[in-house]
Protein backbone atom coordinates (compact mmCIF):
# COMPACT_ATOMS: atom_id res chain seq x y z
CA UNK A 1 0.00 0.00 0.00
CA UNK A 2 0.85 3.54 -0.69
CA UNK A 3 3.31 5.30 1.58
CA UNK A 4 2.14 8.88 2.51
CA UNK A 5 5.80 9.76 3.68
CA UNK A 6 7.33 8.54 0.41
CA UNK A 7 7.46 10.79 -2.90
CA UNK A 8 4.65 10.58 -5.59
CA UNK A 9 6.77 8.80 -8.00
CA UNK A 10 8.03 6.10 -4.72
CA UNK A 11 4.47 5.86 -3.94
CA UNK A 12 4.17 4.59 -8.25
CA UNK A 13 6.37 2.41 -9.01
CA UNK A 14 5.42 0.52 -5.47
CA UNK A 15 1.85 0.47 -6.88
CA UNK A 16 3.68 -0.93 -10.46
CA UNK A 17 5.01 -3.66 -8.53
CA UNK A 18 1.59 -4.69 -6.54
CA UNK A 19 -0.12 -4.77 -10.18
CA UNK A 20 2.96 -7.14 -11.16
CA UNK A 21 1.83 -9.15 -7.86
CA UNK A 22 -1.57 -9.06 -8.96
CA UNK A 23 -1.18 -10.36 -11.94
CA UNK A 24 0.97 -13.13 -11.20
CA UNK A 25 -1.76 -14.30 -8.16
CA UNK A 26 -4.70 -14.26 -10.76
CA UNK A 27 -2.32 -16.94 -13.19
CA UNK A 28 -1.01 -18.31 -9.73
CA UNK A 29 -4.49 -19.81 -8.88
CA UNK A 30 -6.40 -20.17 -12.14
CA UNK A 31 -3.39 -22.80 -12.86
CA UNK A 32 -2.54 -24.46 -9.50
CA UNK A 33 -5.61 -23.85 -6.95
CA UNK A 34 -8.91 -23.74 -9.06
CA UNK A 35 -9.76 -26.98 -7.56
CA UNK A 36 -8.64 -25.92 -4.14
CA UNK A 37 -10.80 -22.48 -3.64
CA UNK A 38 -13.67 -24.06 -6.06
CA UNK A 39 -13.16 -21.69 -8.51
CA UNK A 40 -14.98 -22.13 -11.83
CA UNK A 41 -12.60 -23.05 -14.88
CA UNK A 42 -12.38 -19.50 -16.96
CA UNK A 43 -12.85 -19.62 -20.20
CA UNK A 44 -10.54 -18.38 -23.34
CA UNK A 45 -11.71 -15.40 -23.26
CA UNK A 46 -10.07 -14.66 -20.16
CA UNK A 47 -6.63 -15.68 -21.41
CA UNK A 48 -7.11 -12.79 -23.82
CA UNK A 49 -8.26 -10.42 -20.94
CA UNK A 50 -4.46 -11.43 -18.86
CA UNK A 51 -2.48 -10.57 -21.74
CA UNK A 52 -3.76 -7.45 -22.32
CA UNK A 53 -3.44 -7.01 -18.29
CA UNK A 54 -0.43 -7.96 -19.03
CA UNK A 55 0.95 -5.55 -21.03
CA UNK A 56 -0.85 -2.41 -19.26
CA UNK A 57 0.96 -4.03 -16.33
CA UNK A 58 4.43 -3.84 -17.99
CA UNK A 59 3.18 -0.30 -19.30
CA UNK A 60 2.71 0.65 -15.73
CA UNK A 61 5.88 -0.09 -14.50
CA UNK A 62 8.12 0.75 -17.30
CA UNK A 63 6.01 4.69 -17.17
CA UNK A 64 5.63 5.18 -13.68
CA UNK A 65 7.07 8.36 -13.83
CA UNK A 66 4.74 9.56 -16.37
CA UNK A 67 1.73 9.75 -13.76
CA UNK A 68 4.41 12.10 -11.09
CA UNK A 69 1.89 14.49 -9.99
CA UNK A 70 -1.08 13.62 -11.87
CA UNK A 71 -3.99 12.68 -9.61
CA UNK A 72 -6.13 12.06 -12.94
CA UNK A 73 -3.76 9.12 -14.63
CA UNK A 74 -3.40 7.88 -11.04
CA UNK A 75 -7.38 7.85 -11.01
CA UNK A 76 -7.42 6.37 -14.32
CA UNK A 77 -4.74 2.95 -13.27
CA UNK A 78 -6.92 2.50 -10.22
CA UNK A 79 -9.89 2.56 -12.17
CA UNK A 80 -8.71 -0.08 -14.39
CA UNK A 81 -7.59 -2.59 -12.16
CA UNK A 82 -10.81 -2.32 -10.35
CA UNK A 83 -12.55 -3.43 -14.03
CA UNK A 84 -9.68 -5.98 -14.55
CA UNK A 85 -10.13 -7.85 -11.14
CA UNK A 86 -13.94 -7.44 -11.71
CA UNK A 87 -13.26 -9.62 -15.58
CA UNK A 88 -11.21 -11.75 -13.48
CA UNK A 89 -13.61 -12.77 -10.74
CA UNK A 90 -16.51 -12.92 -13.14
CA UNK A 91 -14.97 -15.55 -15.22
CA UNK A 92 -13.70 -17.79 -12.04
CA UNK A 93 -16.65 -17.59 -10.84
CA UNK A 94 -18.36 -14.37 -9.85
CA UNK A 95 -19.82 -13.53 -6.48
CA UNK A 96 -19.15 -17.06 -5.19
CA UNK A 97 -15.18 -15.77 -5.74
CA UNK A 98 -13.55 -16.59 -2.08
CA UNK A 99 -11.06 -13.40 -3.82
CA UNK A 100 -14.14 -11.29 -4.47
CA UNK A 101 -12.21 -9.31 -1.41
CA UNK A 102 -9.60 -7.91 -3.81
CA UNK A 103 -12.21 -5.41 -5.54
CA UNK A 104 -11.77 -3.45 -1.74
CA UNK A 105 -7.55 -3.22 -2.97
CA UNK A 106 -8.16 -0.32 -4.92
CA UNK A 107 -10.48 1.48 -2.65
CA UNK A 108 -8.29 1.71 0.09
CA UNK A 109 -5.36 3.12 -2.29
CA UNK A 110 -7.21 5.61 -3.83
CA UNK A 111 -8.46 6.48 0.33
CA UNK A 112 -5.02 7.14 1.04
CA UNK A 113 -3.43 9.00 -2.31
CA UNK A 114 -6.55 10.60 -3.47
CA UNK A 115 -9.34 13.61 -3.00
CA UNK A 116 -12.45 12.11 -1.31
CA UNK A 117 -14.31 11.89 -4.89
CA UNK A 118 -11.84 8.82 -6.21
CA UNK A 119 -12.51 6.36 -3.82
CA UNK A 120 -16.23 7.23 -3.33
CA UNK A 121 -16.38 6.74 -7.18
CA UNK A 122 -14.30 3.40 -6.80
CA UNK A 123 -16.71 2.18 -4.23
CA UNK A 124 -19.70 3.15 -6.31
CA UNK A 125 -18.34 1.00 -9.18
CA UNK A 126 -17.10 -1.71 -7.25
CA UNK A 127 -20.52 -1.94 -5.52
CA UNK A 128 -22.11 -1.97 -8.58
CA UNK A 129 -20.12 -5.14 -10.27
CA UNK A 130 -20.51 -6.68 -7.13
CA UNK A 131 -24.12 -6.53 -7.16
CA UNK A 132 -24.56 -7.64 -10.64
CA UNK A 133 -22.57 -10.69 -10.12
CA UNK A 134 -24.60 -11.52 -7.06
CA UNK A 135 -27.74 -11.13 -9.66
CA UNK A 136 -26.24 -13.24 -12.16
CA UNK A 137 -25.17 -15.50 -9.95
CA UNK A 138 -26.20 -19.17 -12.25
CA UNK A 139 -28.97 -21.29 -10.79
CA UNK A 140 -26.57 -24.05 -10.66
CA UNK A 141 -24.27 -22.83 -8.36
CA UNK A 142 -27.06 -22.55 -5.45
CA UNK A 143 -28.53 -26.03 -6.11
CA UNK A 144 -25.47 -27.76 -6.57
CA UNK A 145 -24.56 -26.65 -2.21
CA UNK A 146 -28.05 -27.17 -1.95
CA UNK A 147 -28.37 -30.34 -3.00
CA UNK A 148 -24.44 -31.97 -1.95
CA UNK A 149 -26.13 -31.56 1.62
CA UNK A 150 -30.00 -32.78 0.61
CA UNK A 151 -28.30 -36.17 -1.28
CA UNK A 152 -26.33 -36.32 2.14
CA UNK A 153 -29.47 -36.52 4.32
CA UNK A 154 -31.30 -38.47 1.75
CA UNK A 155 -28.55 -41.31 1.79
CA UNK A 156 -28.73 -41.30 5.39
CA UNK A 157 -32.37 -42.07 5.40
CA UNK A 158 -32.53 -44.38 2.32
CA UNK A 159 -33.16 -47.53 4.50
CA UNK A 160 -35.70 -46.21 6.43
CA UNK A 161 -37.48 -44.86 2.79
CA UNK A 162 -40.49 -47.22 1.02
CA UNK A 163 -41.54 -47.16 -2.01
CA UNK A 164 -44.65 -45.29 -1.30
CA UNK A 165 -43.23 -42.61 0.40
CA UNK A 166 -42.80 -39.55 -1.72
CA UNK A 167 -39.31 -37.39 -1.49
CA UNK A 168 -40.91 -34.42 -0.52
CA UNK A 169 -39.11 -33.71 2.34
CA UNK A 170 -35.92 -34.09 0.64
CA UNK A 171 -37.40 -31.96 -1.77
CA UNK A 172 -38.50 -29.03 0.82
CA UNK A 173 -34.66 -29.56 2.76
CA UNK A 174 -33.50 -28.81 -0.64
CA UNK A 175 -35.25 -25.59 -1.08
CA UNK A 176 -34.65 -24.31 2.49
CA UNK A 177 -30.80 -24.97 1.97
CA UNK A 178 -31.25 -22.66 -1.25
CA UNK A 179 -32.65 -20.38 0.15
CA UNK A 180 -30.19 -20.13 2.98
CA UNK A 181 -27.83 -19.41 0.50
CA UNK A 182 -29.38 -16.98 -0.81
CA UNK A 183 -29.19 -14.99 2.44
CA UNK A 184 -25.97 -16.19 2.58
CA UNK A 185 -24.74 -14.01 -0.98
CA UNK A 186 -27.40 -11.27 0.30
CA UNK A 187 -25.30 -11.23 3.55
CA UNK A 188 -21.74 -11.22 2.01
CA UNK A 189 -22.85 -8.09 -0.62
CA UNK A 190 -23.78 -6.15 2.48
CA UNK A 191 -20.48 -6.70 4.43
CA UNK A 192 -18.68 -5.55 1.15
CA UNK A 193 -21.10 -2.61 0.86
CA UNK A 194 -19.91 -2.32 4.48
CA UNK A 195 -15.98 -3.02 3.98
CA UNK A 196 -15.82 -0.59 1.05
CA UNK A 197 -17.43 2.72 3.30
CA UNK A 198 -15.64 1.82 6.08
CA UNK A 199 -12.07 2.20 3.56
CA UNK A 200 -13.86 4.90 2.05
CA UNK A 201 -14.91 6.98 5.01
CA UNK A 202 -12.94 5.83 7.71
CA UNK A 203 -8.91 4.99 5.91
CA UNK A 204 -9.71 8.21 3.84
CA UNK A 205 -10.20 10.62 7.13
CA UNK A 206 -7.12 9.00 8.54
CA UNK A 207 -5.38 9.53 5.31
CA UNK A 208 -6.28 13.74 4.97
CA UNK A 209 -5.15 13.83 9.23
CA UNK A 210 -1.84 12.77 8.28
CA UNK A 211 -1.75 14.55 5.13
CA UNK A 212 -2.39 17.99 7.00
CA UNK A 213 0.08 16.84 9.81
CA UNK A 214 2.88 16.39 7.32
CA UNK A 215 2.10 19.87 5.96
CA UNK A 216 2.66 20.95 9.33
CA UNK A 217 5.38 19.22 9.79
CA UNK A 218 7.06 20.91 6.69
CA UNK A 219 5.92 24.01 7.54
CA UNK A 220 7.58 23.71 10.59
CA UNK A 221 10.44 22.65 9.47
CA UNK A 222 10.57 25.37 6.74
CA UNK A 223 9.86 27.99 9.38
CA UNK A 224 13.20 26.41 11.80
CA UNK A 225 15.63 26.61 8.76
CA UNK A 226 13.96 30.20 8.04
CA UNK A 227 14.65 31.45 11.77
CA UNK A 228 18.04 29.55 11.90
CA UNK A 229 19.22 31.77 8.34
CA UNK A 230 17.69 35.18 10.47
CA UNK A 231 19.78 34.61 13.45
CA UNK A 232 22.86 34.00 11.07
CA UNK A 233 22.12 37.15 8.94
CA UNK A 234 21.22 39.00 12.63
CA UNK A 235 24.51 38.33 14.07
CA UNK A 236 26.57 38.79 11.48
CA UNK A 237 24.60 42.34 10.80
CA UNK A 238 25.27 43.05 14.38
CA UNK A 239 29.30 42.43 13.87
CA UNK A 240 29.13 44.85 10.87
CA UNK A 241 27.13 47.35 12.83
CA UNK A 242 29.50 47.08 15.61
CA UNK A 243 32.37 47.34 13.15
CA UNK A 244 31.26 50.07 10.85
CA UNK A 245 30.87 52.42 14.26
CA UNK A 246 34.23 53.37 14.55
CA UNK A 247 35.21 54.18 10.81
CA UNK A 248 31.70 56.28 10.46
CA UNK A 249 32.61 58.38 13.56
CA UNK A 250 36.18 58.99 11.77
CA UNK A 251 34.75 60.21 8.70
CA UNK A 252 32.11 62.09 10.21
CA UNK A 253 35.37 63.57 12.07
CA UNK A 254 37.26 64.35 8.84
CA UNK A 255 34.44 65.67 6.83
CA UNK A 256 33.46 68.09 9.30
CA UNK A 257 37.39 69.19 9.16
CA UNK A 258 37.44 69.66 5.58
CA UNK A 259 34.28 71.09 5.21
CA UNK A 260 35.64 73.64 7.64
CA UNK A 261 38.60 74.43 5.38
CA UNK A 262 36.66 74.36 2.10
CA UNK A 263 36.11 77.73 -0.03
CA UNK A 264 34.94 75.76 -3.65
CA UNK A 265 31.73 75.65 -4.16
CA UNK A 266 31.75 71.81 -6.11
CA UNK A 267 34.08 70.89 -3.08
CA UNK A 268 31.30 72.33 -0.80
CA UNK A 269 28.43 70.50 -2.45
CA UNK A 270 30.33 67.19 -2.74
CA UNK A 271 30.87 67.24 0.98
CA UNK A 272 27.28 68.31 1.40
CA UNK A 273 25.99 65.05 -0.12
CA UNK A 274 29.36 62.84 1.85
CA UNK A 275 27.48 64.72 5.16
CA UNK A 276 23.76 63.53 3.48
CA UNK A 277 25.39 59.74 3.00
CA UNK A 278 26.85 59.80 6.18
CA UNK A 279 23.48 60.97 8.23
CA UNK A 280 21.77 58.16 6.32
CA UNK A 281 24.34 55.75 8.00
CA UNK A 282 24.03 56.87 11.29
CA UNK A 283 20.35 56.72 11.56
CA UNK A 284 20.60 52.89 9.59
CA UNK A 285 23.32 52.13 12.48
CA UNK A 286 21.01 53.74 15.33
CA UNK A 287 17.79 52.41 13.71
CA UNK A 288 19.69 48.89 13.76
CA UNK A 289 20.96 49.40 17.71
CA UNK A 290 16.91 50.40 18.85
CA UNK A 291 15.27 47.26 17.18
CA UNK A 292 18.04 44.68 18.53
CA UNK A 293 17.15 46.41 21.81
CA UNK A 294 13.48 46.30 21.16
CA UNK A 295 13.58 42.12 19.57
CA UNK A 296 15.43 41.15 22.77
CA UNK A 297 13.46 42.74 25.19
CA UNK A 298 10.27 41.84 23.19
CA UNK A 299 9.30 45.22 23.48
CA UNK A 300 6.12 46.21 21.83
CA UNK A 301 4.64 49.51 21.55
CA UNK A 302 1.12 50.92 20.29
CA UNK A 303 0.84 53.26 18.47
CA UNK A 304 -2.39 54.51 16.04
CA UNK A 305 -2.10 53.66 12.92
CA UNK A 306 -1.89 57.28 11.11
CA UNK A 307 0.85 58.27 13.60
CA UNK A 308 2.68 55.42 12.28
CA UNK A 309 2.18 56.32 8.46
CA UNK A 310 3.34 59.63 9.51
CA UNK A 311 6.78 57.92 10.87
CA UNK A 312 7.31 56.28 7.63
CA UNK A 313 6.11 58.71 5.42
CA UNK A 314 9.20 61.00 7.55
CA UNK A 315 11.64 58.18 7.62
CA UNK A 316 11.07 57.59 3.52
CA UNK A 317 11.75 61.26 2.69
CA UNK A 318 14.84 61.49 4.64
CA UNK A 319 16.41 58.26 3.80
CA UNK A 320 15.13 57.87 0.10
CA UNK A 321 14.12 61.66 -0.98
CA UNK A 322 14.27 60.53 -4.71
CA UNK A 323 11.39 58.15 -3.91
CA UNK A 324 7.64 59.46 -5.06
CA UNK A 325 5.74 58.07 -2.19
CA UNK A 326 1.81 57.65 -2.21
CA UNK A 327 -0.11 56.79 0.54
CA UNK A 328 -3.63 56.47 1.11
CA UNK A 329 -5.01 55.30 4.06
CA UNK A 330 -8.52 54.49 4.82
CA UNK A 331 -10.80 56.47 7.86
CA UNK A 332 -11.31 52.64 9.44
CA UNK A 333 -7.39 52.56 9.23
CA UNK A 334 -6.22 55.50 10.49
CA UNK A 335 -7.53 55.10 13.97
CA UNK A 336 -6.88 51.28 14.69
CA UNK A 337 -3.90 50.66 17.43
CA UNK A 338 -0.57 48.81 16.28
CA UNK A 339 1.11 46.60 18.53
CA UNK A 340 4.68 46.23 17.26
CA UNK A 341 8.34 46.56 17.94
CA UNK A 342 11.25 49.01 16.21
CA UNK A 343 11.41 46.08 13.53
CA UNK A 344 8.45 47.03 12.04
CA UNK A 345 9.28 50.01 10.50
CA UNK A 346 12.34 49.12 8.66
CA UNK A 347 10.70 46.01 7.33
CA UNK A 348 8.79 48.26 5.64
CA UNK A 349 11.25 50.24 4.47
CA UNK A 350 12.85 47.79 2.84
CA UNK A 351 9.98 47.03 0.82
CA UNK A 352 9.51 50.46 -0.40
CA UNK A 353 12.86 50.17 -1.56
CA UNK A 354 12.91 47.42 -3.42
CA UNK A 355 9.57 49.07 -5.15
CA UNK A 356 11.30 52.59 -5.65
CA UNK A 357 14.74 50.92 -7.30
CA UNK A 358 12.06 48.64 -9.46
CA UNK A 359 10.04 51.47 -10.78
CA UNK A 360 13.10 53.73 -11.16
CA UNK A 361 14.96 50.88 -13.39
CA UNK A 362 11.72 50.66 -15.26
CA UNK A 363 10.31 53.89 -15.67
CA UNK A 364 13.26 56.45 -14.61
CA UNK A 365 10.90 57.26 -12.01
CA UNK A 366 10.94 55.94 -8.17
CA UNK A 367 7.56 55.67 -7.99
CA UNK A 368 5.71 53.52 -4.86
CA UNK A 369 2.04 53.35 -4.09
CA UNK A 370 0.61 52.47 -0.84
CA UNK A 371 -2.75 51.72 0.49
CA UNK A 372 -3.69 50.68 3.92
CA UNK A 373 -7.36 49.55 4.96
CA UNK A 374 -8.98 47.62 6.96
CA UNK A 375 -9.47 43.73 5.30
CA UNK A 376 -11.22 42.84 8.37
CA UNK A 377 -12.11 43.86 12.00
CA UNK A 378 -8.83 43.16 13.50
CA UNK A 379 -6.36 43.15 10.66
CA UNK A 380 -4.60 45.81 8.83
CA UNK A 381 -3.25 45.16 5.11
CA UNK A 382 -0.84 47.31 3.13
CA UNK A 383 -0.51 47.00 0.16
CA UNK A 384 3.03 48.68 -1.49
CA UNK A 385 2.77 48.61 -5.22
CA UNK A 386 6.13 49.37 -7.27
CA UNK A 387 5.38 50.03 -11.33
CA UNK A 388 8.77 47.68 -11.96
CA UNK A 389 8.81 45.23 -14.82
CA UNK A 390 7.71 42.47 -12.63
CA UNK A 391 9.01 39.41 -10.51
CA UNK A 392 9.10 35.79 -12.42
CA UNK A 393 5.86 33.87 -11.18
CA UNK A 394 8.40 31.27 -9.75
CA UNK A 395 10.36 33.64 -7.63
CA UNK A 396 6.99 35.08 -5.97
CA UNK A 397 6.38 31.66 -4.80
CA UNK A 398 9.90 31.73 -2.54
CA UNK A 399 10.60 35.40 -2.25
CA UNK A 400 10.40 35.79 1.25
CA UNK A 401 10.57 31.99 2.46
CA UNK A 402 14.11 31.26 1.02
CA UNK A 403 17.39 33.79 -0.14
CA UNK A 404 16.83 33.43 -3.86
CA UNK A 405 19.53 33.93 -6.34
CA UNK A 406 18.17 36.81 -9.21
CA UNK A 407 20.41 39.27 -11.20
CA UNK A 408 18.88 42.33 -8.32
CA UNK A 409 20.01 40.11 -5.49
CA UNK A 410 19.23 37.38 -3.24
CA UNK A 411 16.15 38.28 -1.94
CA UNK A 412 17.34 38.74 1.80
CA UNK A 413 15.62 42.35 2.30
CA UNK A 414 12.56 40.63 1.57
CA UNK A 415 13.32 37.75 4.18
CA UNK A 416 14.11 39.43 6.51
CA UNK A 417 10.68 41.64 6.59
CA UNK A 418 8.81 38.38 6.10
CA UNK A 419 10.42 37.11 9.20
CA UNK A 420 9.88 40.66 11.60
CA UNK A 421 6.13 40.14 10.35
CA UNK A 422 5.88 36.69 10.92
CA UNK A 423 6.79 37.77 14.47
CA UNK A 424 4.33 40.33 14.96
CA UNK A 425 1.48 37.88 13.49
CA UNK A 426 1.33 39.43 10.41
CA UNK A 427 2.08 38.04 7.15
CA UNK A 428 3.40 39.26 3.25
CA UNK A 429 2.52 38.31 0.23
CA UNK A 430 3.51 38.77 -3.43
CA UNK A 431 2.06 38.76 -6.43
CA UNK A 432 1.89 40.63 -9.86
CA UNK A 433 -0.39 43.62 -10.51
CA UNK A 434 -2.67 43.58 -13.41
CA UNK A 435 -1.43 46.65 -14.69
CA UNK A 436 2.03 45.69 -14.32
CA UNK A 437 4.65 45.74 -11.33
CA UNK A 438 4.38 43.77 -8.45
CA UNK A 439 2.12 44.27 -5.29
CA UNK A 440 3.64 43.26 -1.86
CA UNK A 441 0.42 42.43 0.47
CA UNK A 442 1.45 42.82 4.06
CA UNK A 443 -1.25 42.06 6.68
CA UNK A 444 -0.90 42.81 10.62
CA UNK A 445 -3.12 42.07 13.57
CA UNK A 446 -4.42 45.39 14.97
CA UNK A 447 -7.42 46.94 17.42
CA UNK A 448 -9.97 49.14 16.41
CA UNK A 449 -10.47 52.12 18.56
CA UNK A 450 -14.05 53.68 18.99
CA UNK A 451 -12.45 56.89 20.51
């Protein structure tokens, strides 16, 4: 059976072999153990029906990997080894099959690897052979039991019989023990019935539990490598920070010595931009020092929503003045309380700059929209919108789960904010704008205030 902790194309080729199995036990006992089980001598026809089993079986195996991934052609081979056991236990004798059993073998499979609709349509047509071969089931086949145990009585009682007694009783023993098995087929087609929902209903709930669990699991997983790459990036940040200190304060030192001495006017606006790069560092460094502080005391501060846009919009124009920043921020918005730490903010930041140095290398413009609003009672979503050329649809699916390798970088800025809203209970997503660009979709748990 299936293994839910192997791959898809594992979980095949073991389901290859089992047909391989399969087919070998159906030649197995037509040749050696008809007489054994009582199973009725097939015809010539069915020879025909095991070679062409035969060579889907050896089609099966040798193209496994075809069906990786493809819950339709998996669908499809169950379906037809339902119909090929169903030829193969009409033709050895039908309902009165001791295998009849097998028919459940594909149930349960498709329970385990499939949506709830394949094995409730396997059952349906399993139940449905089943039930015509317990209609056609020949008249012989009940009289001949019927009447082995009536010719057993009669010779019992054959001395004690006259001439002028009539069989009748025989006769009426007879009937009773075919009508007994009757009820007996009528009983086994309702503990199939009965096997087959049980596989369906009960293996198939068992199967989704451990399904979701494994998605946990990976998730989990996922989420401990994630953290594990953040505290590597952290500390290593933190050495730079630490290290980059000292030679800031020097050159903050030296430019304000030579900007002393300077009469040029091109030497005075060089070291007027030097004094504009070197603010920029000192509030990244400072900005860095307050949200280490902040993470490791778990320090989390509210704060109303439009007092916050009003930090960002200030932070944006000082750090990135080139950057044409929109905001609009619903009524509902504006006066919901933020819980968060000092991570917040540049989290965001770095997302606007990612969407300002898209836009600018597509339209020589740094141009980022932003609308915040209310998605429901107690969450906040922002929405940052760059007018860039786009991410590829398979980098949005790992941009902010993984570092990706891409000619603009390796997607740590975006990892990073995942990870600072992950810890505030938010979450970001990407995906492409209609209109072109990309749209990063950032939602944050927050409390409306009725002040």
């Amino acid at each position: 059976m299936a293994n839910l902790n192997l791959p898809f194309s594992a979980n095949q080729q073991q389901l290859a072999l089992l047909r391989l199995v399969n087919w070998g036990l159906k030649i197995g006992l037509i040749l050696f153990a008809t007489d054994l089980f009582g199973l009725t001598t097939p015809p010539i026809t069915l020879s025909y029906v095991l070679i062409i089993e035969a060579c889907y079986v050896g089609f099966s195996y040798r193209f496994h990997r075809l069906s990786i991934n493809n819950q339709g052609l998996l669908f499809l081979t169950l379906l037809l080894d339902t119909l090929f056991w169903a030829t193969w236990l009409y033709f050895t004798g039908g309902a009165t099959n001791a295998f009849v059993s097998l028919l459940l073998l594909p149930i349960a499979i498709s329970a385990i690897t499939l949506p709830r609709w394949a094995p409730w349509s396997l059952t349906a047509l399993s139940t449905a052979v089943y039930s015509l071969m317990i209609i056609n089931i020949p008249d012989h086949s009940v009289d001949d039991t019927a009447n082995t145990a009536a010719d057993m009585h009669a010779g019992h009682d054959m001395s004690q019989m006259t001439m002028d007694m009539p069989a009748s009783p025989n006769m009426s023993h007879s009937m009773n023990m075919s009508m007994d098995m009757g009820s007996h087929y009528l009983g086994m087609w309702f503990n199939f019935v009965i096997s087959a929902l049980v596989l369906t209903i009960t293996v198939g709930f068992i199967a989704k539990r451990i399904r979701q669990k494994n998605v946990e699991l990976r998730y989990l997983r996922e989420a401990q490598l994630r953290q594990e790459k953040i505290l590597a990036l952290g500390t290593a940040s933190a050495q730079m920070a630490h290290q980059l200190a000292t030679p800031l304060a020097t050159l903050r030192l030296l430019v304000d010595e030579i900007t002393d001495t300077a009469h040029n006017a091109d030497q005075t606006e060089l070291l007027a931009e030097m004094q504009q790069a070197l603010n920029r560092c000192e509030i990244t460094l400072s900005d860095l020092r307050s949200a280490t502080e902040s993470i490791r005391e778990q320090k989390l501060q509210q704060q109303a929503v439009n007092k916050f846009v009003a930090q960002l919009s200030e932070q944006v124009g000082l750090l990135m003045p080139e950057t044409l920043l929109s905001i609009n921020t619903s009524p509902q918005a504006e006066v919901a309380i933020l819980s968060a730490d000092m991570s917040l903010l540049p989290a965001l930041m770095a997302l606007i700059q990612n969407g300002a140095q898209a836009s600018e290398a597509n339209q020589h413009a740094a141009k980022v929209d932003i609308s915040i609003q209310l998605s429901q009672p107690q969450e906040l979503t922002i929405i940052i919108r760059d007018y860039g050329a786009g991410i590829a649809t398979h980098l949005l699916e790992t941009l902010g789960s993984n570092m990706v390798k891409s000619p603009k970088g390796m997607g740590i800025a975006v990892l990073l904010s995942h990870t600072s809203f992950e810890r505030l209970g938010g979450k970001l997503y990407l995906k492409a704008h209609s209109q072109g660009g990309t749209e990063a979709i950032v939602t944050l748990p927050v409390k409306t205030s009725h002040i």
